[in-house]
Protein backbone atom coordinates (compact mmCIF):
# COMPACT_ATOMS: atom_id res chain seq x y z
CA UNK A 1 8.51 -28.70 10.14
CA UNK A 2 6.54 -26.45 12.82
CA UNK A 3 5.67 -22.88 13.07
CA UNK A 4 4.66 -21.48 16.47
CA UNK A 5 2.57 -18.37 16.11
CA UNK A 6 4.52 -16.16 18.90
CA UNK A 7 5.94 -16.99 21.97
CA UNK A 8 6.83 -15.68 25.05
CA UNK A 9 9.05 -16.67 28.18
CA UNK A 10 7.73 -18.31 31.29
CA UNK A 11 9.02 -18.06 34.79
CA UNK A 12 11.20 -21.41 34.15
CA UNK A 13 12.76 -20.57 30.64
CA UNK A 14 10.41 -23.01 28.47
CA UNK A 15 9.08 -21.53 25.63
CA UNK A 16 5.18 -21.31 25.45
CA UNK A 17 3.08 -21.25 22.59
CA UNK A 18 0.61 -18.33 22.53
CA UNK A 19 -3.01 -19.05 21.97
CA UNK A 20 -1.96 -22.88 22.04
CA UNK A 21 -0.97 -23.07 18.15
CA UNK A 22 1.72 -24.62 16.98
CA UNK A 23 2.32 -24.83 12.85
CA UNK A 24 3.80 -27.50 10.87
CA UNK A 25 5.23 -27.06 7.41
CA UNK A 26 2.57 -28.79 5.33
CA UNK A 27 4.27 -28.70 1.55
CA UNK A 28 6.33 -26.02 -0.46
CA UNK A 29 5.61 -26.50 -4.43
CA UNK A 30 7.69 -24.17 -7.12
CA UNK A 31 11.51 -23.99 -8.14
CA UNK A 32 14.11 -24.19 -6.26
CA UNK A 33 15.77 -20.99 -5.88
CA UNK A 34 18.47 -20.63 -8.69
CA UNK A 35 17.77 -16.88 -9.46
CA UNK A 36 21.19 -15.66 -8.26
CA UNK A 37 22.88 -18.10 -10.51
CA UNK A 38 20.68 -17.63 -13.40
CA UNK A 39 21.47 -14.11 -13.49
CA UNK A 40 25.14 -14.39 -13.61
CA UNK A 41 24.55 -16.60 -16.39
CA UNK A 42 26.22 -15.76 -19.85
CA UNK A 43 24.57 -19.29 -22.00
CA UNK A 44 21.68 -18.73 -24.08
CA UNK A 45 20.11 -22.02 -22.50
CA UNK A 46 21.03 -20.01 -18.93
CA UNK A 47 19.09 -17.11 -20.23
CA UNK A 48 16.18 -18.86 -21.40
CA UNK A 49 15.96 -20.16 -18.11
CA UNK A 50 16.32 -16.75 -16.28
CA UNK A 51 13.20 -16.22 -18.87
CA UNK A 52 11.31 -18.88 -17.43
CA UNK A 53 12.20 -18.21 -13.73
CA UNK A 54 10.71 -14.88 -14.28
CA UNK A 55 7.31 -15.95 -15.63
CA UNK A 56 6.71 -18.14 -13.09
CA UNK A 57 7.14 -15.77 -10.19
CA UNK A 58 3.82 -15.75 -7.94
CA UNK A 59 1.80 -12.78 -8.47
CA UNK A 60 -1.46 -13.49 -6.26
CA UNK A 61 -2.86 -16.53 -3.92
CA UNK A 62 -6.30 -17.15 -3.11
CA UNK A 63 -8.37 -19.36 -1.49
CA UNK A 64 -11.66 -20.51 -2.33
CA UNK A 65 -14.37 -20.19 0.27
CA UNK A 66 -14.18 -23.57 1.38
CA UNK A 67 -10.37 -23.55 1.53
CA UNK A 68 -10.31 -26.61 -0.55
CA UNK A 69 -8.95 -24.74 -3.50
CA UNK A 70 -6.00 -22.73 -3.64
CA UNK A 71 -5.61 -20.84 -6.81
CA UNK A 72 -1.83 -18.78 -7.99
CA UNK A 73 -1.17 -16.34 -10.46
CA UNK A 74 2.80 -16.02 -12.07
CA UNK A 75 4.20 -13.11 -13.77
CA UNK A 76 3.40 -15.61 -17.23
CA UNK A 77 -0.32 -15.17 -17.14
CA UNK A 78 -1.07 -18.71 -15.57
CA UNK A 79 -2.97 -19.58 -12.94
CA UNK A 80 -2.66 -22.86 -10.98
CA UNK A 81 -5.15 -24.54 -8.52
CA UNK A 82 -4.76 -26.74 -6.07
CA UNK A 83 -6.73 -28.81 -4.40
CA UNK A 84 -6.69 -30.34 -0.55
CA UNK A 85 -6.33 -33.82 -0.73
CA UNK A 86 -9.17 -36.39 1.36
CA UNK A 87 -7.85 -37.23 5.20
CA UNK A 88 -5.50 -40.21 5.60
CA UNK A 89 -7.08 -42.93 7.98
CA UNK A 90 -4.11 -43.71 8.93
CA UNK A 91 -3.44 -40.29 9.92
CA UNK A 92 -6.84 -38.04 10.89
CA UNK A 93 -5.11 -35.93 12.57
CA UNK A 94 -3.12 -34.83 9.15
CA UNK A 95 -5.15 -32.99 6.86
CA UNK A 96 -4.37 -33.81 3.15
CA UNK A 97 -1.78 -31.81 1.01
CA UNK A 98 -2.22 -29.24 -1.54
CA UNK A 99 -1.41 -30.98 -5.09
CA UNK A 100 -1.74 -29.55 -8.34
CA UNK A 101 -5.43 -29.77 -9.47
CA UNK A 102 -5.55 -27.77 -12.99
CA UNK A 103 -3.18 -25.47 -14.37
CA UNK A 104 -4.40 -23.40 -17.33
CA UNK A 105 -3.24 -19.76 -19.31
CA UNK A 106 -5.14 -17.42 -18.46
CA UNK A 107 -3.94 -14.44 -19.95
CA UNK A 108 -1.46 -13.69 -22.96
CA UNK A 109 0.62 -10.82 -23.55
CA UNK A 110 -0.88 -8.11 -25.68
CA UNK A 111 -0.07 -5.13 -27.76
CA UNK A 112 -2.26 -1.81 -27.94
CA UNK A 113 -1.31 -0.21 -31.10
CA UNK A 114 -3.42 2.93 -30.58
CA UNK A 115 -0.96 3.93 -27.84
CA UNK A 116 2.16 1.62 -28.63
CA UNK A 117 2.42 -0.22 -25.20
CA UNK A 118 3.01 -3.73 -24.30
CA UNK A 119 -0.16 -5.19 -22.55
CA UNK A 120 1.94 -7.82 -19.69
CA UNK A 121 0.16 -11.34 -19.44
CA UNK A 122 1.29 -11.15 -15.29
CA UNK A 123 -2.14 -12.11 -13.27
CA UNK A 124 -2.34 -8.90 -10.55
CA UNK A 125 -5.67 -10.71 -8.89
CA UNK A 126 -8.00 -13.66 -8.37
CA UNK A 127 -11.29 -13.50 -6.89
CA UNK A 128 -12.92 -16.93 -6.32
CA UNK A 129 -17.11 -17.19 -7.04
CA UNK A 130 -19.57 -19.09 -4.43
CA UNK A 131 -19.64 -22.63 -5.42
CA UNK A 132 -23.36 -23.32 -7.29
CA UNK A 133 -23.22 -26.23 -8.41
CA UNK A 134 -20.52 -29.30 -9.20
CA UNK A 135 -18.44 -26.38 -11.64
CA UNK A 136 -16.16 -23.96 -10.00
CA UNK A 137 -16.24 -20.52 -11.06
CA UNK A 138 -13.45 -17.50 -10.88
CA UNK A 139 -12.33 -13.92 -11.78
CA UNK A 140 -8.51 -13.71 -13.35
CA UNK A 141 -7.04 -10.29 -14.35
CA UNK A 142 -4.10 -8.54 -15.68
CA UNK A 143 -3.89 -5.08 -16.45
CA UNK A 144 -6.53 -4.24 -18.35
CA UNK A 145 -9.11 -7.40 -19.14
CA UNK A 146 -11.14 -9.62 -16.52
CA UNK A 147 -11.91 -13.23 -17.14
CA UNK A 148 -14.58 -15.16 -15.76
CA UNK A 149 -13.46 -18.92 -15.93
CA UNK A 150 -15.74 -22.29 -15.09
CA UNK A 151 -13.48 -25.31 -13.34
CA UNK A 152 -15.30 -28.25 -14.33
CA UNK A 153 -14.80 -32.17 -13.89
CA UNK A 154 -15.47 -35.22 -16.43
CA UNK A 155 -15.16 -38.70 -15.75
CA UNK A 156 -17.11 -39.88 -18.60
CA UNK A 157 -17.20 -39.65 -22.24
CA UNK A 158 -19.68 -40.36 -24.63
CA UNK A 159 -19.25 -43.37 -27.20
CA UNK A 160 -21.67 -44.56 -30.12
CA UNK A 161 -22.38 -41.81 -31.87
CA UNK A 162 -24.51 -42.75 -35.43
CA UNK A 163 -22.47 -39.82 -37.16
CA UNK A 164 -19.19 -39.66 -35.86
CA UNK A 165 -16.79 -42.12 -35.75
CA UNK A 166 -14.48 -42.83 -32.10
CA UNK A 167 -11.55 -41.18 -33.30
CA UNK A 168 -13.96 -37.62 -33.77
CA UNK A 169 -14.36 -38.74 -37.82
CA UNK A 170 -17.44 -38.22 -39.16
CA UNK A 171 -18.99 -41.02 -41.29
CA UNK A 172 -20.64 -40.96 -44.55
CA UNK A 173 -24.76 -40.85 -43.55
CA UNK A 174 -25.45 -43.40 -46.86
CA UNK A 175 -23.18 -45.66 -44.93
CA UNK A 176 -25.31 -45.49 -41.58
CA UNK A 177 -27.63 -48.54 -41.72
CA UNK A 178 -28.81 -48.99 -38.09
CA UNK A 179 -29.60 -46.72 -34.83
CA UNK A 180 -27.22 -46.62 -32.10
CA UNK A 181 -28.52 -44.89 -28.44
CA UNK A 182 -24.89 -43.16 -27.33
CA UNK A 183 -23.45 -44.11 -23.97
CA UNK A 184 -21.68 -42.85 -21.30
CA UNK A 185 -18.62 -44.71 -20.60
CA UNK A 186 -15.98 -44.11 -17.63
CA UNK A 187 -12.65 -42.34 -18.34
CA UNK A 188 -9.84 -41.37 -16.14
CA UNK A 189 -10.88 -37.95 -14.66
CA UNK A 190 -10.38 -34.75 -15.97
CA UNK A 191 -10.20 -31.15 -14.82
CA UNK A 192 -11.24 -28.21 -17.97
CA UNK A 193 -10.81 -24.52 -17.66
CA UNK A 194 -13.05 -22.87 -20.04
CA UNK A 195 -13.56 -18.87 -20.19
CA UNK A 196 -17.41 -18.13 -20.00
CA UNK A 197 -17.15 -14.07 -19.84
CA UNK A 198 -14.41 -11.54 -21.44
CA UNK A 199 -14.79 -8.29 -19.75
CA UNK A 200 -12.52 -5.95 -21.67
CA UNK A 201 -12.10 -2.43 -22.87
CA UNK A 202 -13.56 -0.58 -19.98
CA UNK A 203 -9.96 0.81 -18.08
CA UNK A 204 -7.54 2.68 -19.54
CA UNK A 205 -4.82 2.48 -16.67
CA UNK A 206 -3.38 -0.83 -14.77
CA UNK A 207 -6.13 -2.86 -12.97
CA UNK A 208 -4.93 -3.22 -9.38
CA UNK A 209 -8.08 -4.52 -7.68
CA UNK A 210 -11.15 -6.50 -8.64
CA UNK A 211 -13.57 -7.65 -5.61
CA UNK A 212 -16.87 -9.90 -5.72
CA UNK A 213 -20.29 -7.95 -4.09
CA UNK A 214 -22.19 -9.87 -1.10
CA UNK A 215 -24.91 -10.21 -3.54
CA UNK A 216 -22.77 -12.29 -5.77
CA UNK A 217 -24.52 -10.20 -9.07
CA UNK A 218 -21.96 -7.59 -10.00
CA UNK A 219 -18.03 -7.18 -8.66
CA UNK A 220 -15.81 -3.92 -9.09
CA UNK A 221 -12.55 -3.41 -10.86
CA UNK A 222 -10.14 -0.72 -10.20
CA UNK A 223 -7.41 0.96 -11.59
CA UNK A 224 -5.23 4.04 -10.61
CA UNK A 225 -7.79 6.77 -11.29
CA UNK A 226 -11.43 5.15 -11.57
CA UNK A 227 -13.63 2.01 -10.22
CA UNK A 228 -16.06 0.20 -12.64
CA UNK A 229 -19.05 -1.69 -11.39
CA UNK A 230 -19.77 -4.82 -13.40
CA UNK A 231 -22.74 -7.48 -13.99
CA UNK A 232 -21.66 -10.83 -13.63
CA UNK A 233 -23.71 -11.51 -16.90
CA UNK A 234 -23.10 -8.68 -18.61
CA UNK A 235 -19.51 -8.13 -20.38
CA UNK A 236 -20.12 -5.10 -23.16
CA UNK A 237 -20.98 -2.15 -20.39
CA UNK A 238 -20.04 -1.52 -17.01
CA UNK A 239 -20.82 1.47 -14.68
CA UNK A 240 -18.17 4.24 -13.51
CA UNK A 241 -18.31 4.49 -9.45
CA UNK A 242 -15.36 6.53 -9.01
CA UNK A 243 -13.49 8.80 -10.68
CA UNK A 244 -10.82 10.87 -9.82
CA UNK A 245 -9.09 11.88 -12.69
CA UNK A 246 -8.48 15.56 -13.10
CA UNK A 247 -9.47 17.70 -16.08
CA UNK A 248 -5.44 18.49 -15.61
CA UNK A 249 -3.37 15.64 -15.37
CA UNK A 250 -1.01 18.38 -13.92
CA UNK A 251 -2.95 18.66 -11.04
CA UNK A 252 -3.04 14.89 -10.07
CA UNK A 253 -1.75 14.40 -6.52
CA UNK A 254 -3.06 10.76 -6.07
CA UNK A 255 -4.13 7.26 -7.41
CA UNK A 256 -6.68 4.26 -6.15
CA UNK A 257 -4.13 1.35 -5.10
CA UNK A 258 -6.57 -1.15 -4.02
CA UNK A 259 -10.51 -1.29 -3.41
CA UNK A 260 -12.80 -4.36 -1.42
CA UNK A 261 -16.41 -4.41 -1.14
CA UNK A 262 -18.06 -4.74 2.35
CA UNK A 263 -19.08 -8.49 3.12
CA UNK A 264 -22.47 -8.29 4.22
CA UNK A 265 -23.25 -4.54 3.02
CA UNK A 266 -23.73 -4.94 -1.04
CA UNK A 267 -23.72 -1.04 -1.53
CA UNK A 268 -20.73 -0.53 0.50
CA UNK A 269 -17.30 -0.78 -0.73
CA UNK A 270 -13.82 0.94 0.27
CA UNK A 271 -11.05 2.15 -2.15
CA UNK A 272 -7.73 3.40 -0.84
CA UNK A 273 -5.20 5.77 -2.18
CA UNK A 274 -2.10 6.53 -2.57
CA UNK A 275 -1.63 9.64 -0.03
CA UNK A 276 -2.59 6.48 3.13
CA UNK A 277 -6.25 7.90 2.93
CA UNK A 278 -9.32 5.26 3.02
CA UNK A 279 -12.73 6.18 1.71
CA UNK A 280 -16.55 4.99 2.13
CA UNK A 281 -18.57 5.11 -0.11
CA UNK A 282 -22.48 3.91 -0.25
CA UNK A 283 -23.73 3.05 -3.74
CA UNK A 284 -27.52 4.55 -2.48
CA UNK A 285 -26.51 7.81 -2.12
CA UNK A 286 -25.14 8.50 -5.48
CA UNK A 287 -24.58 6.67 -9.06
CA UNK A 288 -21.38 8.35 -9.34
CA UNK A 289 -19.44 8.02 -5.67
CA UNK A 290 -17.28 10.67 -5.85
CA UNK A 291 -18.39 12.01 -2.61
CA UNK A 292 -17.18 9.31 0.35
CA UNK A 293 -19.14 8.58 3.08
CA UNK A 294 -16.78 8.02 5.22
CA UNK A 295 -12.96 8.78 5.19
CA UNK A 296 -10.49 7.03 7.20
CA UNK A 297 -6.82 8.75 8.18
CA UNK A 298 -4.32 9.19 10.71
CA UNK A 299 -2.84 12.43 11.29
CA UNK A 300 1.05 12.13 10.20
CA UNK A 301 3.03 12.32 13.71
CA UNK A 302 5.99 15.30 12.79
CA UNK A 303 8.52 13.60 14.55
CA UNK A 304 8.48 11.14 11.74
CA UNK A 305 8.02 13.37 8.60
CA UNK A 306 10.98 12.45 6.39
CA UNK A 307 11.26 12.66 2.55
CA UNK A 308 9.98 8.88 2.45
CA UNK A 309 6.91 10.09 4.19
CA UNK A 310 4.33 9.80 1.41
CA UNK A 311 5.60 6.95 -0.28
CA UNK A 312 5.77 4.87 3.15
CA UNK A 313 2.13 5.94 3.63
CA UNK A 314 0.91 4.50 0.08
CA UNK A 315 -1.57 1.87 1.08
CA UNK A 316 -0.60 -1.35 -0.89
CA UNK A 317 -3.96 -3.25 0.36
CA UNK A 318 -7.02 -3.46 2.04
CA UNK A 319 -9.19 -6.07 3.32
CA UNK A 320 -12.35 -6.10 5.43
CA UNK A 321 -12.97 -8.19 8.31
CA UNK A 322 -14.77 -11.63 8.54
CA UNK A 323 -17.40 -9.83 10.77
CA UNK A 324 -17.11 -6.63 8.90
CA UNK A 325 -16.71 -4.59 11.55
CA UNK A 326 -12.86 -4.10 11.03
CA UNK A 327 -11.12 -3.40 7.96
CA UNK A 328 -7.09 -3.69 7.94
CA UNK A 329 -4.72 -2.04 5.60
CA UNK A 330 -1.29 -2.41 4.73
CA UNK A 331 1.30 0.75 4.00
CA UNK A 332 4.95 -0.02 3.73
CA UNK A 333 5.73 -0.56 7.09
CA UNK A 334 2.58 -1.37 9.27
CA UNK A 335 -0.54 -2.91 9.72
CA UNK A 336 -3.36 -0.77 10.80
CA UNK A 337 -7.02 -2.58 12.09
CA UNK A 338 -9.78 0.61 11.74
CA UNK A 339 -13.08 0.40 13.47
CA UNK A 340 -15.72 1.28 10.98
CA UNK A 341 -17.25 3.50 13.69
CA UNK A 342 -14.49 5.22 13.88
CA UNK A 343 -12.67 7.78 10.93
CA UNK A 344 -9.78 9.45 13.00
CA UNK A 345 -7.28 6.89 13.76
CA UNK A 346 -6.96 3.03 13.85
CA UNK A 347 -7.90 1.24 16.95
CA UNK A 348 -4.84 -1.10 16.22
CA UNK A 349 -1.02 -0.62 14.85
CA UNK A 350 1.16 -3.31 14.44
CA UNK A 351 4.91 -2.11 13.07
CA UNK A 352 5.54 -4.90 10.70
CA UNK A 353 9.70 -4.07 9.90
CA UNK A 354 10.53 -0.44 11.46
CA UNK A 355 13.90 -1.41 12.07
CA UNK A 356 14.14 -0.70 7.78
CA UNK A 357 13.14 2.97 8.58
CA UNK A 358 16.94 3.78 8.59
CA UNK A 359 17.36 1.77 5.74
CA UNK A 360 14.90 3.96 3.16
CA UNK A 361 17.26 5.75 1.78
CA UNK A 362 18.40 2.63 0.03
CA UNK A 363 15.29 1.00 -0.90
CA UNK A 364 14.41 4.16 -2.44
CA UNK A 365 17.56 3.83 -4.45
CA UNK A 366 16.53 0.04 -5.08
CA UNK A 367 13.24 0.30 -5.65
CA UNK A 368 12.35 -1.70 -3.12
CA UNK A 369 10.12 0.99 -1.45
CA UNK A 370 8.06 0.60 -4.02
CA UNK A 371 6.78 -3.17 -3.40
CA UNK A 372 3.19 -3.90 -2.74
CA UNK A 373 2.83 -5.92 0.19
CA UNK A 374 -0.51 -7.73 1.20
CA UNK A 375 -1.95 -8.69 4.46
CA UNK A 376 -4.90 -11.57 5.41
CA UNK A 377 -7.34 -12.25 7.93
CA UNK A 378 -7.32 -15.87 10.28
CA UNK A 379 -10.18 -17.31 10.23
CA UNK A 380 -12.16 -15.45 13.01
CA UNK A 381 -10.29 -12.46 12.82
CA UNK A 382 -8.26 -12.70 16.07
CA UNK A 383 -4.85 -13.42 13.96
CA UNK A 384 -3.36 -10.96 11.14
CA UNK A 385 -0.15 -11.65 8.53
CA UNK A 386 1.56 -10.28 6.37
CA UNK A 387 5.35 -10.39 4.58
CA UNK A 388 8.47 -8.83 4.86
CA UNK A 389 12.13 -9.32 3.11
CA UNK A 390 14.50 -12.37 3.37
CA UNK A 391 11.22 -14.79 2.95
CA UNK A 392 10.12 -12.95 6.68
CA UNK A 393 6.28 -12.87 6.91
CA UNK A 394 4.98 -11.86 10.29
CA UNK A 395 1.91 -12.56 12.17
CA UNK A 396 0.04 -10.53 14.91
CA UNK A 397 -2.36 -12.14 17.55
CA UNK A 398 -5.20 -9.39 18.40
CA UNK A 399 -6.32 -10.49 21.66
CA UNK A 400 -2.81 -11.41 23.16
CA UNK A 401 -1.23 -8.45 21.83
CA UNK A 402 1.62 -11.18 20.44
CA UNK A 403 3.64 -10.91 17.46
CA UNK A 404 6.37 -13.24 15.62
CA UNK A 405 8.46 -13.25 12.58
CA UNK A 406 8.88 -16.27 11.03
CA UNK A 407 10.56 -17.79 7.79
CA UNK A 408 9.31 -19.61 4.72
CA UNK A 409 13.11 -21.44 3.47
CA UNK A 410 13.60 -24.63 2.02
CA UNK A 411 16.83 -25.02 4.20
CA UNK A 412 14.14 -25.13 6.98
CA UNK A 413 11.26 -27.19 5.90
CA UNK A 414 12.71 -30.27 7.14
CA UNK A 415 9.77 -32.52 8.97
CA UNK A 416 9.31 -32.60 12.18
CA UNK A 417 11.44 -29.94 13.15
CA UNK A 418 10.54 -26.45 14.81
CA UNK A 419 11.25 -23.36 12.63
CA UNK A 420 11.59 -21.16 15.41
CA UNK A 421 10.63 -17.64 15.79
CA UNK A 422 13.70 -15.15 13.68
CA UNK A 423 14.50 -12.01 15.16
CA UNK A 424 16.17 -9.32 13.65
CA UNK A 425 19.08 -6.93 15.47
CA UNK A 426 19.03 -3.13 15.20
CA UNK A 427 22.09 -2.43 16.34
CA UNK A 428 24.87 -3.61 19.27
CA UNK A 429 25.78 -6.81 20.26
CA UNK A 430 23.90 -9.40 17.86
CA UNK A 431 22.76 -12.55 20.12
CA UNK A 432 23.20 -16.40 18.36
CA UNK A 433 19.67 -16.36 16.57
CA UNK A 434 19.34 -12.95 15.72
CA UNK A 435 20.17 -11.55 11.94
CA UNK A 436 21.31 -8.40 11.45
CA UNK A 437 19.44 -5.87 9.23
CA UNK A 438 22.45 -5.27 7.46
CA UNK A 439 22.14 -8.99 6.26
CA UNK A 440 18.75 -9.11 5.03
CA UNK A 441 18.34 -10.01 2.05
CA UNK A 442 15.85 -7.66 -0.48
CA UNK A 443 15.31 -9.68 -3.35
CA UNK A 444 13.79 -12.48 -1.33
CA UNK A 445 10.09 -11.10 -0.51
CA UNK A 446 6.79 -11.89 0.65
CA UNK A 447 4.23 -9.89 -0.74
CA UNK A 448 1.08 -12.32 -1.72
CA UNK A 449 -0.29 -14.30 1.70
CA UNK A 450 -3.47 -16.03 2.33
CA UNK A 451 -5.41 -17.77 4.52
CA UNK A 452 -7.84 -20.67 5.26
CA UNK A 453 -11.18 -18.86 5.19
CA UNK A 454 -12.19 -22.31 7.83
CA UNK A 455 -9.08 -24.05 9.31
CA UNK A 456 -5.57 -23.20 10.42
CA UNK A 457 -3.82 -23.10 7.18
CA UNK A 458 -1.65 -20.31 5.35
CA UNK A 459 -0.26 -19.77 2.37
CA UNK A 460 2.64 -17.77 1.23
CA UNK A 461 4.30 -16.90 -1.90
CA UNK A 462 8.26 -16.22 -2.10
CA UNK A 463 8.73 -15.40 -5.52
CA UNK A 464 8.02 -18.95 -7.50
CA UNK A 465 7.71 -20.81 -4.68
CA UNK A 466 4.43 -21.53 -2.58
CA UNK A 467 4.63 -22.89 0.94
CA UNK A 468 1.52 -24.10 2.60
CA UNK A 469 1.53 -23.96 6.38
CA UNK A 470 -1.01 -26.11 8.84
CA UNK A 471 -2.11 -26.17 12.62
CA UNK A 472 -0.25 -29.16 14.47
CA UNK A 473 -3.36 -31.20 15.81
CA UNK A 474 -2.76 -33.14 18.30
């Protein structure tokens, strides 16, 4: 299967590929979809199933820095990496396929009994660590604790121990009568996820953000109200960075819905809120950061000011540039690129689905207005995507001012052919490709994308399934 990027008419009809990249559908892993069925479903096997379905819904993708490892989080509290398998020979200009590398549980579900609430196992992020050594190391967390976990190999096990028997027995030390030097012996390989830090007790609302500092020392977590700073090393303390939490919880008017630290600055970091504001702040100026440095909004255009208005406006996600001279957020129905150097309005807007603006009266009654959609950097920071409904994600190209929508379906990740670009009709007469918005379908969503922090590779999650995207090479 291939995905072109965007595309634009020439003079003689043919279809060109903008920025010369075409995309070819690399793998999908996951179910297939059988949630509509399930949910008609009456059988206690049928339920049970539903059950299942619903755990392993996809929660958060990341890549590690290399791009060789692809880690997932479901709704269950599992994550699953995969890795990129070695170049064919046959093939070098096919790059390997995700498979599954280890799959482990992360989290379980818990139960606070000082406030009588139900602690979900679902994994909200993953932050991969700079590789060190031959281990791999990585943040996991749901609402309220952080886990650091190692990713470690063995290929060899140790055999003739003088006090243990094979089977793990130990043996009577009368019985021992001579000296045996233990060896190493191969084994088939095998991939152990073992937790090295527990960082709990430190938030008392829903964790919606953690990010890893430049200097690779300390990361922050965030919930709705407050940002903790934390030592790598250290799990019983953290420091409080932010805080705004009222001394009247009347009086709240907004909440933190994501935070990233800079990439080269390690006292800089960004949180966003709720009300579509983005603040600064520098760590040197203050131990406490309630004062920003810098805040980042646009002035709300009247013409547009609707009931919807500051729920539209919630930022779902942030993310710096590569560079780190951009940062990008994501509100409900745009993209917006911000020039650090500049607080008053974004340099870049990119309308991601407006055609739904009509259509907020009924995701407000479906709760759809609600959903959390993330966005990703390419590579060099010329390419930005993010998702949209009916398995839609969309990707803008910076320098040629290009945009397409394409779709992530199993009915169209046959190989070898072209998934062309979808378009969606407004209104009037509806052309042979085009879908109307009236047919769109809500429940299918893209809200976690990612991609390759090296190569042209992207991955995006549509509920439980993953599909893995790649540059044709030619």
């Amino acid at each position: 299967m291939k995905i072109i990027i965007a595309t634009k008419k020439k003079k003689d009809g043919v279809l060109k590929c903008v920025c010369n990249i075409w995309w070819t559908f690399l793998c999908v892993k996951g179910y297939t979809d059988v949630y509509s069925k399930l949910c008609l479903s009456t059988s206690i096997n049928e339920s049970l199933s539903l059950c299942q379905y619903m755990a392993d819904i996809i929660s958060t993708v990341e890549f590690n820095h290399t791009g060789e490892l692809l880690a997932t989080g479901d709704k269950g509290g599992r994550v699953v990496i995969f890795q990129q398998e070695p170049e064919s020979k046959n093939q070098p200009q096919c790059r390997g396929e995700y498979n599954v590398y280890s799959t482990f549980q992360s989290h379980e579900p818990e139960f606070d009994y000082l406030k009588s609430l139900e602690i979900e196992e679902k994994i909200n992020k993953i932050r991969w660590l700079p590789q060190k050594n031959a281990a791999q190391f990585l943040l996991s967390t749901n609402d309220k604790t952080i886990k650091l976990w190692k990713i470690s190999e063995r290929d060899k096990r140790p055999e003739g121990y003088n006090l243990k028997e094979e089977d793990g027995r130990y043996r009577d030390p009368n019985t021992v009568t001579t000296l045996r030097v233990p060896i190493f012996r191969p084994m088939d390989l095998m991939v152990e996820a073992s937790p090295r830090r527990v960082f709990a007790n430190a938030h008392t609302y829903h964790i919606n953000s953690i990010a890893v500092n430049s200097d690779y020392e300390t990361y922050l977590s965030a919930d709705d109200l407050r940002i903790n700073l934390w030592h790598l090393e250290i799990t019983d303390r953290s420091f409080n960075i932010v805080d705004i939490k009222p001394a009247n919880m009347e009086e709240l008017t907004e909440v933190i819905t994501a935070a990233e630290f800079h990439p080269n600055q390690c006292n800089t970091f960004v949180y966003s809120s709720s009300k579509g504001t983005i603040r600064m702040c520098d760590m040197r100026a203050s131990a406490l950061c309630d004062k920003h440095a810098k805040m980042f909004e646009e002035p709300e255009d009247p013409n547009n000011r609707s009931f919807f208005s500051e729920i539209i406006s919630s930022i779902s996600d942030v993310k710096f540039s590569h560079s780190g001279r951009y940062m990008m957020t994501r509100d409900y129905l745009s993209v917006k690129i911000w020039d650090l150097n500049m607080e008053t309005r974004p340099v870049e807007t990119y309308q991601v689905h407006e055609y739904l603006r009509s259509k907020l009266c009924s995701l407000y009654e479906n709760d759809c207005i609600f959903d959390k959609f993330e966005c990703c950097w390419n590579g060099n920071d010329s390419v930005v995507m993010t998702g949209s409904y009916n398995n839609f994600f969309r990707m803008f190209d910076r320098g040629y001012r290009q945009d397409v929508t394409l779709e992530a379906s199993r009915e169209n990740s046959k190989p070898r052919s072209v998934l062309k670009p979808r378009k969606v009709s407004t209104g009037g007469k509806r052309k042979k490709d085009e879908i109307s918005v009236d047919s769109l379908d809500f429940n299918k969503k893209i809200l976690h994308t990612a991609w390759h922090p090296l190569d042209n590779i992207i991955a995006v999650a549509t509920t439980n399934n993953l599909y893995i995207f790649q540059e044709k090479l030619n």
